[in-house]
Protein backbone atom coordinates (compact mmCIF):
# COMPACT_ATOMS: atom_id res chain seq x y z
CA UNK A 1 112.76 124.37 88.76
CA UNK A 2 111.13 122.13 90.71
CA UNK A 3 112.85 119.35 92.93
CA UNK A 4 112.53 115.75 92.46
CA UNK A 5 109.96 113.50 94.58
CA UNK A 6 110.99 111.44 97.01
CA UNK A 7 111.07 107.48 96.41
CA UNK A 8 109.81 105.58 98.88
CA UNK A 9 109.54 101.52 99.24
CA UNK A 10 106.53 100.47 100.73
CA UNK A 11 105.92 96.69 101.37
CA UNK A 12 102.25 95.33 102.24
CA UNK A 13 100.94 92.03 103.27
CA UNK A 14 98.14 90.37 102.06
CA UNK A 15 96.42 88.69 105.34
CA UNK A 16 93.78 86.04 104.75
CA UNK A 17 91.70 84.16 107.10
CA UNK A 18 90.30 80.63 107.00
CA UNK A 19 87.39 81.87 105.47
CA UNK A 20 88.78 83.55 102.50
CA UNK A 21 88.42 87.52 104.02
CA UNK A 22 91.44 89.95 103.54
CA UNK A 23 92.70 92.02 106.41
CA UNK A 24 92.69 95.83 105.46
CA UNK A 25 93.87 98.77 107.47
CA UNK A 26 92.00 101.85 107.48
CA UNK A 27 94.74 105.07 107.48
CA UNK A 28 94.27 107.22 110.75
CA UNK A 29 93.19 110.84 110.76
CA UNK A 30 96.91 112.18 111.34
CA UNK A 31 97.95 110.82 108.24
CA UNK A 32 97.84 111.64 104.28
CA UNK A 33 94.71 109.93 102.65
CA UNK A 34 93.18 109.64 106.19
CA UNK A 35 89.90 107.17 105.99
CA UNK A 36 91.04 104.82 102.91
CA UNK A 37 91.50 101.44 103.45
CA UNK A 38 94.70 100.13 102.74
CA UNK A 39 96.27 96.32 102.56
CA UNK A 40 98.78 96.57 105.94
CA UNK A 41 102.16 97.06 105.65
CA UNK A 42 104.85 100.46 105.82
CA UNK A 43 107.36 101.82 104.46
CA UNK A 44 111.25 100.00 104.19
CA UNK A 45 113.82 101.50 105.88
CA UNK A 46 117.59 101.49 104.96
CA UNK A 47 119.11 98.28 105.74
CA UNK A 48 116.34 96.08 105.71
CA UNK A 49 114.79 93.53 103.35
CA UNK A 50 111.26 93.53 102.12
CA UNK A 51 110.41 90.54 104.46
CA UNK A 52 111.96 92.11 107.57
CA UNK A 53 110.38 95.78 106.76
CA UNK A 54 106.93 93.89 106.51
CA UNK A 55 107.06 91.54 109.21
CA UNK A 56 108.01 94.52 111.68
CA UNK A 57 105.51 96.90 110.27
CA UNK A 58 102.59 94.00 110.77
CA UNK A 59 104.37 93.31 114.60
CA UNK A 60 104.15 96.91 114.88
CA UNK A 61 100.59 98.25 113.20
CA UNK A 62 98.66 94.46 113.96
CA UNK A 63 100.61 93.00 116.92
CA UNK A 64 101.47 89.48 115.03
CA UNK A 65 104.43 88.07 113.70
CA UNK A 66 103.65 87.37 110.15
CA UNK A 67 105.67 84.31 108.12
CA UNK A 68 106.02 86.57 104.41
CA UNK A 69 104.99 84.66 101.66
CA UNK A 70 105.12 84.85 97.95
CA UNK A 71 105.80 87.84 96.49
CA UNK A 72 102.53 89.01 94.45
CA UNK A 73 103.12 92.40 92.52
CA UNK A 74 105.01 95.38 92.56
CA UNK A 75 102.66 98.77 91.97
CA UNK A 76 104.56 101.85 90.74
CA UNK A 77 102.66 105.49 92.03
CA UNK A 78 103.05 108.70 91.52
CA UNK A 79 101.31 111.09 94.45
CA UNK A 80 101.82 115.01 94.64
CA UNK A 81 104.67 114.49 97.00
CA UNK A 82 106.35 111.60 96.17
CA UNK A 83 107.25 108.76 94.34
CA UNK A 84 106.13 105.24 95.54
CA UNK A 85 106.68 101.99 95.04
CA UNK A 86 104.19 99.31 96.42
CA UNK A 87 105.48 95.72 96.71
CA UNK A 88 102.85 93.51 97.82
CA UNK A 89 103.42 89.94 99.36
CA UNK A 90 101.23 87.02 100.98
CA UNK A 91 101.52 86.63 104.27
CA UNK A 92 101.31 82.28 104.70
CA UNK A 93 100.85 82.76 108.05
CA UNK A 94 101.11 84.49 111.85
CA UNK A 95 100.95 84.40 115.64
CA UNK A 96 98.64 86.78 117.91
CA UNK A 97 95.14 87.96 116.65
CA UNK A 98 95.64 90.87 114.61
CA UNK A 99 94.28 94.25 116.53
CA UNK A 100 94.70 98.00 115.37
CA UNK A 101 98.10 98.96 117.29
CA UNK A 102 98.13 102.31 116.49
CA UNK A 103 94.28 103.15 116.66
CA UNK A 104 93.30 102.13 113.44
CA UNK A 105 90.34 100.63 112.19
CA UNK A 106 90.66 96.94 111.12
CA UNK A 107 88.24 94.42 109.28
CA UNK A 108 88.19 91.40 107.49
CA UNK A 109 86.86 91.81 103.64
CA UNK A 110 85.26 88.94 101.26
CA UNK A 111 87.44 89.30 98.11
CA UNK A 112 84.30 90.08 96.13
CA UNK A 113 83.63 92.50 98.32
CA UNK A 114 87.16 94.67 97.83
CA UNK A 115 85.96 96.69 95.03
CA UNK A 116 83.56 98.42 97.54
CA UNK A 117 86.08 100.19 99.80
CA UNK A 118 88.02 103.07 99.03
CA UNK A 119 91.53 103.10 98.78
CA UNK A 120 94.91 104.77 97.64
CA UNK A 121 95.61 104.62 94.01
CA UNK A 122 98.69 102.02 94.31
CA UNK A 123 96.55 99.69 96.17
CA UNK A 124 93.41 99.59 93.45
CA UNK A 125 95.92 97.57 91.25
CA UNK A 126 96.45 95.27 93.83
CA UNK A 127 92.54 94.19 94.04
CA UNK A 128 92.73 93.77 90.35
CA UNK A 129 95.08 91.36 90.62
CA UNK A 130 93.80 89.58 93.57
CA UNK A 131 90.49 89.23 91.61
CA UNK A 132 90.93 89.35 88.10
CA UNK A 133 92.77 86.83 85.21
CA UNK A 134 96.10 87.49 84.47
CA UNK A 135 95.43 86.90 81.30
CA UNK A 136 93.40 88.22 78.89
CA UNK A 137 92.62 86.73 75.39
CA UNK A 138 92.10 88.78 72.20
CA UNK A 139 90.48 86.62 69.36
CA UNK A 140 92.11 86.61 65.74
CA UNK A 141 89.79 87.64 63.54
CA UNK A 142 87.57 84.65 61.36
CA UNK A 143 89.63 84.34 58.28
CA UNK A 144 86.48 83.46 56.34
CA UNK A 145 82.78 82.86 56.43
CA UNK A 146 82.79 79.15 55.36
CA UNK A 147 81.42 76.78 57.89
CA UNK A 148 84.52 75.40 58.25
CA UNK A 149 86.16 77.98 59.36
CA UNK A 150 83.92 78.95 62.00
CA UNK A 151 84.37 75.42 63.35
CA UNK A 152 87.87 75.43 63.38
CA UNK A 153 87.87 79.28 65.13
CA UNK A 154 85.59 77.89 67.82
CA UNK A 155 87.34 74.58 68.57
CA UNK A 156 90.58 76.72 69.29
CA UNK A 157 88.24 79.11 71.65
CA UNK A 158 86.96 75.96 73.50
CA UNK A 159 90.67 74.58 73.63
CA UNK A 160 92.09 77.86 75.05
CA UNK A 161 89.06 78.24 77.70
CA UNK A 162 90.35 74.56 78.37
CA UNK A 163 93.76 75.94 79.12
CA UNK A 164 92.66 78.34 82.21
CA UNK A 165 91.82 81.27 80.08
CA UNK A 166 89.16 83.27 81.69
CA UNK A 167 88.58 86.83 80.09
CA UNK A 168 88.10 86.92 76.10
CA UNK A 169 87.75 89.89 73.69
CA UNK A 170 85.64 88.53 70.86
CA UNK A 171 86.66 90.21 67.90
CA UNK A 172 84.20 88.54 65.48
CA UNK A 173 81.14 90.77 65.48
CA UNK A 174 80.83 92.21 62.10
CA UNK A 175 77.97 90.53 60.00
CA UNK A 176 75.23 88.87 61.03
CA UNK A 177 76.93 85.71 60.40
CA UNK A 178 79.41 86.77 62.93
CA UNK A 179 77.29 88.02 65.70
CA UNK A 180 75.21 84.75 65.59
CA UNK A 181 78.84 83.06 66.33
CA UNK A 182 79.46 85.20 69.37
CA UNK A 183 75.79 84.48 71.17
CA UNK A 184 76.68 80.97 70.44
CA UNK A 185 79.89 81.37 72.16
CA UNK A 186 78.51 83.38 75.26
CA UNK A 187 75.24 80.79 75.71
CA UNK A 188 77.63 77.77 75.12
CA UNK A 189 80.46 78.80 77.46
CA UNK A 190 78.76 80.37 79.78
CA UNK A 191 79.44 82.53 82.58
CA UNK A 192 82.33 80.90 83.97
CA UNK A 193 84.52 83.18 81.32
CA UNK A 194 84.00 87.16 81.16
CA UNK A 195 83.44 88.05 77.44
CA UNK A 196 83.84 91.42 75.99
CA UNK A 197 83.18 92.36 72.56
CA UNK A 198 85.24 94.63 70.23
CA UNK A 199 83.89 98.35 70.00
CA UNK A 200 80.07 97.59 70.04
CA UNK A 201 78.95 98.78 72.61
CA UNK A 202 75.15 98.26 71.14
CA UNK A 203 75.89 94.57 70.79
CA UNK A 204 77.43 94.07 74.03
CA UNK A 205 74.73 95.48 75.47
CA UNK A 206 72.21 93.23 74.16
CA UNK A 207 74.17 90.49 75.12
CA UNK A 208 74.78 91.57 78.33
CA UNK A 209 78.29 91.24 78.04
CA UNK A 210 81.26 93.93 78.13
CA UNK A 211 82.63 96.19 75.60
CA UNK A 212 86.57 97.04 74.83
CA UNK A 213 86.76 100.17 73.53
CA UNK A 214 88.98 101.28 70.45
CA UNK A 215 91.88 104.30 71.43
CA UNK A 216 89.99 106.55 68.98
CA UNK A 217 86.46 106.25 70.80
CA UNK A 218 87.48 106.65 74.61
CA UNK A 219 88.14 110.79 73.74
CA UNK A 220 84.44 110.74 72.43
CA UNK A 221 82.72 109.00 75.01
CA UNK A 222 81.40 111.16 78.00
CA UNK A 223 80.51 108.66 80.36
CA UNK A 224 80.20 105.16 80.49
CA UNK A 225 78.20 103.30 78.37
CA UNK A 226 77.59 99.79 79.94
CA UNK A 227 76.40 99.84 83.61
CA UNK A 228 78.82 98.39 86.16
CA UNK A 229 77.60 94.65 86.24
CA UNK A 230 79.31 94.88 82.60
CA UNK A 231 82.59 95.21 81.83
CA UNK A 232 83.91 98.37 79.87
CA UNK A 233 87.98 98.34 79.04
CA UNK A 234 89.67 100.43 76.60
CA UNK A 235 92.80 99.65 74.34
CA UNK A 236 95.66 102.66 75.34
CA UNK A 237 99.05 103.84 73.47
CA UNK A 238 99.45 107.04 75.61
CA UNK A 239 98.85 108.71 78.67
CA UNK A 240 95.78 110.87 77.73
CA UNK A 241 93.70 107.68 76.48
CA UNK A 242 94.70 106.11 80.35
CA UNK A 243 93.37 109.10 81.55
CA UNK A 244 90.21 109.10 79.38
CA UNK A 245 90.07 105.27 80.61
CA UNK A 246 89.71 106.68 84.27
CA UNK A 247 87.48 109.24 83.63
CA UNK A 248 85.28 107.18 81.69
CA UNK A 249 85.54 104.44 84.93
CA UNK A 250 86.80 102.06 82.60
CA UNK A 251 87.29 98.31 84.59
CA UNK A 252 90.52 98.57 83.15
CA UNK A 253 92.90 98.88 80.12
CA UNK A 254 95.28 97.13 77.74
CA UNK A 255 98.46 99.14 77.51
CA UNK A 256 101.31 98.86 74.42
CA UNK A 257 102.45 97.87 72.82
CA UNK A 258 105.26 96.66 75.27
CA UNK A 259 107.30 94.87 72.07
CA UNK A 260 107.38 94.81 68.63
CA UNK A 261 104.62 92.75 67.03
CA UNK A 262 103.11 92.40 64.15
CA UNK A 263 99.64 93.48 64.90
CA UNK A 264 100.94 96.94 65.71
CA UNK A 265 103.66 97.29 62.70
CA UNK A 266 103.63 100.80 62.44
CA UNK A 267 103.89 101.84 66.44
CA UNK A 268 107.18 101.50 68.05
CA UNK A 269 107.27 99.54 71.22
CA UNK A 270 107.00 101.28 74.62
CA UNK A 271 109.59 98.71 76.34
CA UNK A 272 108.80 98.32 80.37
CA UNK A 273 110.63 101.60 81.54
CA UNK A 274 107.91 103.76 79.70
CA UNK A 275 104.87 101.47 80.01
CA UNK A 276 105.61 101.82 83.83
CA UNK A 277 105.83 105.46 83.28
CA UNK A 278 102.93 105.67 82.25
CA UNK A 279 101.48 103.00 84.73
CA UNK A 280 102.28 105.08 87.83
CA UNK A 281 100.39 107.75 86.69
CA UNK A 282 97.01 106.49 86.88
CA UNK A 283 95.79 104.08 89.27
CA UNK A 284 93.58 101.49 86.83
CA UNK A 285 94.19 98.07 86.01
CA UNK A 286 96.31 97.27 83.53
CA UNK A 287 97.15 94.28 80.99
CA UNK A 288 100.32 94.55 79.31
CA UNK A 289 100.15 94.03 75.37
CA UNK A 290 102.72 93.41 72.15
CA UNK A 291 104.42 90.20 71.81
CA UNK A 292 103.40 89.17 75.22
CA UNK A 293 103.82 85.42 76.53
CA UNK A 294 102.60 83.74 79.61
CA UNK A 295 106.27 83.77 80.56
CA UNK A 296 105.93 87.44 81.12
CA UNK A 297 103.16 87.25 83.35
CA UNK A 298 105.79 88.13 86.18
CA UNK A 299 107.84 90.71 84.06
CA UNK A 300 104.41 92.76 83.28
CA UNK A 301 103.74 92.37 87.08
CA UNK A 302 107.33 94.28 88.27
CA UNK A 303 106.30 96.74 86.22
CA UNK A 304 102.18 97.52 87.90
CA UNK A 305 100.11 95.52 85.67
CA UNK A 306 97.66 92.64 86.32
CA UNK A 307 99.19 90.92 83.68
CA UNK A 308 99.16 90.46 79.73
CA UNK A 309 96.92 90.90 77.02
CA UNK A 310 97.85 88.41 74.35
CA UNK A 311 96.19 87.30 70.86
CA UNK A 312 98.65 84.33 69.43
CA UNK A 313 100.60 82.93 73.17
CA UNK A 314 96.98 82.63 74.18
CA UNK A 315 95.24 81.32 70.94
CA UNK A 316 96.48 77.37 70.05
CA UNK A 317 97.70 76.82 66.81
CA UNK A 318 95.27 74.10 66.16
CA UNK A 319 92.04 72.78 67.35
């Protein structure tokens, strides 16, 4: 029988300049994972808060003393050797010009420019969330094809896009009728939201938008099927489709349901011990989904995710 990992609390910072760059550490030769880059930060020992185990780990690996900030996400890991826990915070400011202590590699990274370094599993979450919504809107279907109707759908679209709403899953596209609605959507809206259509992965790729993927297709995919200036995420209930959402190099994945809801009636809920069971297991991005609010924005967060994946706390009840 084999014995249990370790746990270990590790607290990072997340260091930004005046012009917007993020400070990452790249992890020295005579350590595990030697040569990713990694947001700074170390491991808490007994006895100490978060804030004091960061702000002597950045004295120690940087050479500043760091003011710890808001508290951004926790990311839960599992590595062959251990268990970890990631807790990330902002650092709102600091003395001294950071250096690399300890004879690491330092630099300075645009946050568009995160996704191009390679890092530790636990800390991929963390660019997600840095970069991405933390919310993501599913569409209720179009309860008819009356004019009407469509009016009505697409003044509650416009009003949530009004409300901060940035990523959509457009789950219209199933006549012609339908698919004429969701180019008028994308043209009209524009590319200040990121749209992804349900399942079609033709469609989205004539429209040059992204695709979610249904649980049932991501085991017959074998590869990707939109290139990576489009977005590809997959809907997950288990731990094989989050793995077939890796290995297809899906953006990232909705994961639940979390809580009973109606639009899953015959799944039981996961509750947020297993979903983060599950989340430490793979290292993509994550929304959390079933009878989700914005109010658990920071609930889905302690657990590893991005945030939540919503259809009626993100859609308004009327136009």
């Amino acid at each position: 029988m084999s014995s249990p990992l370790r746990s270990i609390h590790v607290v990072a910072g997340v260091i930004t300049d005046a012009r917007g760059r993020i400070l990452l550490n790249r992890r020295t030769e005579n350590r595990d994972m030697a040569g990713l880059w990694e947001f700074p930060g170390g491991k808490r020992e007994p006895g100490e808060t978060s804030e004091q185990a960061l702000v002597r780990e950045l004295r120690e690996e940087l050479g500043i003393e760091a003011e710890v900030g808001e508290w951004i996400m926790d990311v839960p890991q599992i590595y062959p050797d251990k268990r970890l826990r990631l807790e990330v915070r902002r650092i709102q400011g600091w003395k001294g010009s950071p250096r690399g202590r300890e004879g690491q590699a330092i630099t300075w990274v645009a946050p568009d420019k995160l996704h191009r370094y390679s890092m530790p599993p636990a800390d991929l979450p963390v660019v997600a969330a840095l970069r991405q919504p933390d919310r993501y809107l599913i569409t209720p279907e179009l309860e008819g094809e009356e004019d009407s109707v469509h009016q009505a759908w697409l003044g509650r679209l416009a009003q949530a896009l009004e409300s901060g709403v940035r990523r959509v899953q457009l789950r219209t596209p199933s006549s012609p009728a339908r698919v004429a609605l969701a180019e008028r959507v994308i043209q009209q809206h524009g590319p200040r939201t990121q749209w992804l259509v349900n399942r079609d992965i033709d469609l989205a790729g004539r429209l040059g938008v992204g695709v979610h993927l249904g649980s049932e297709q991501l085991l017959a995919l074998g590869e990707r099927p939109l290139p990576a200036g489009q977005l590809v995420a997959a809907s997950c209930h288990d731990l094989a489709q989050l793995q077939a959402a890796q290995r297809l190099r899906c953006d990232f994945a909705v994961l639940g349901p979390v809580q009973a809801t109606d639009s899953h009636p015959g799944i039981a809920p996961l509750g947020w011990d297993a979903f983060e069971a599950l989340r430490e297991q793979v290292s993509l991005p994550l929304y959390a989904l079933g009878g989700m609010t914005p109010g658990d924005i920071e609930q889905a967060r302690r657990h590893g995710a991005q945030g939540i994946a919503a259809i009626r706390s993100l859609w308004p009840a009327t136009a």
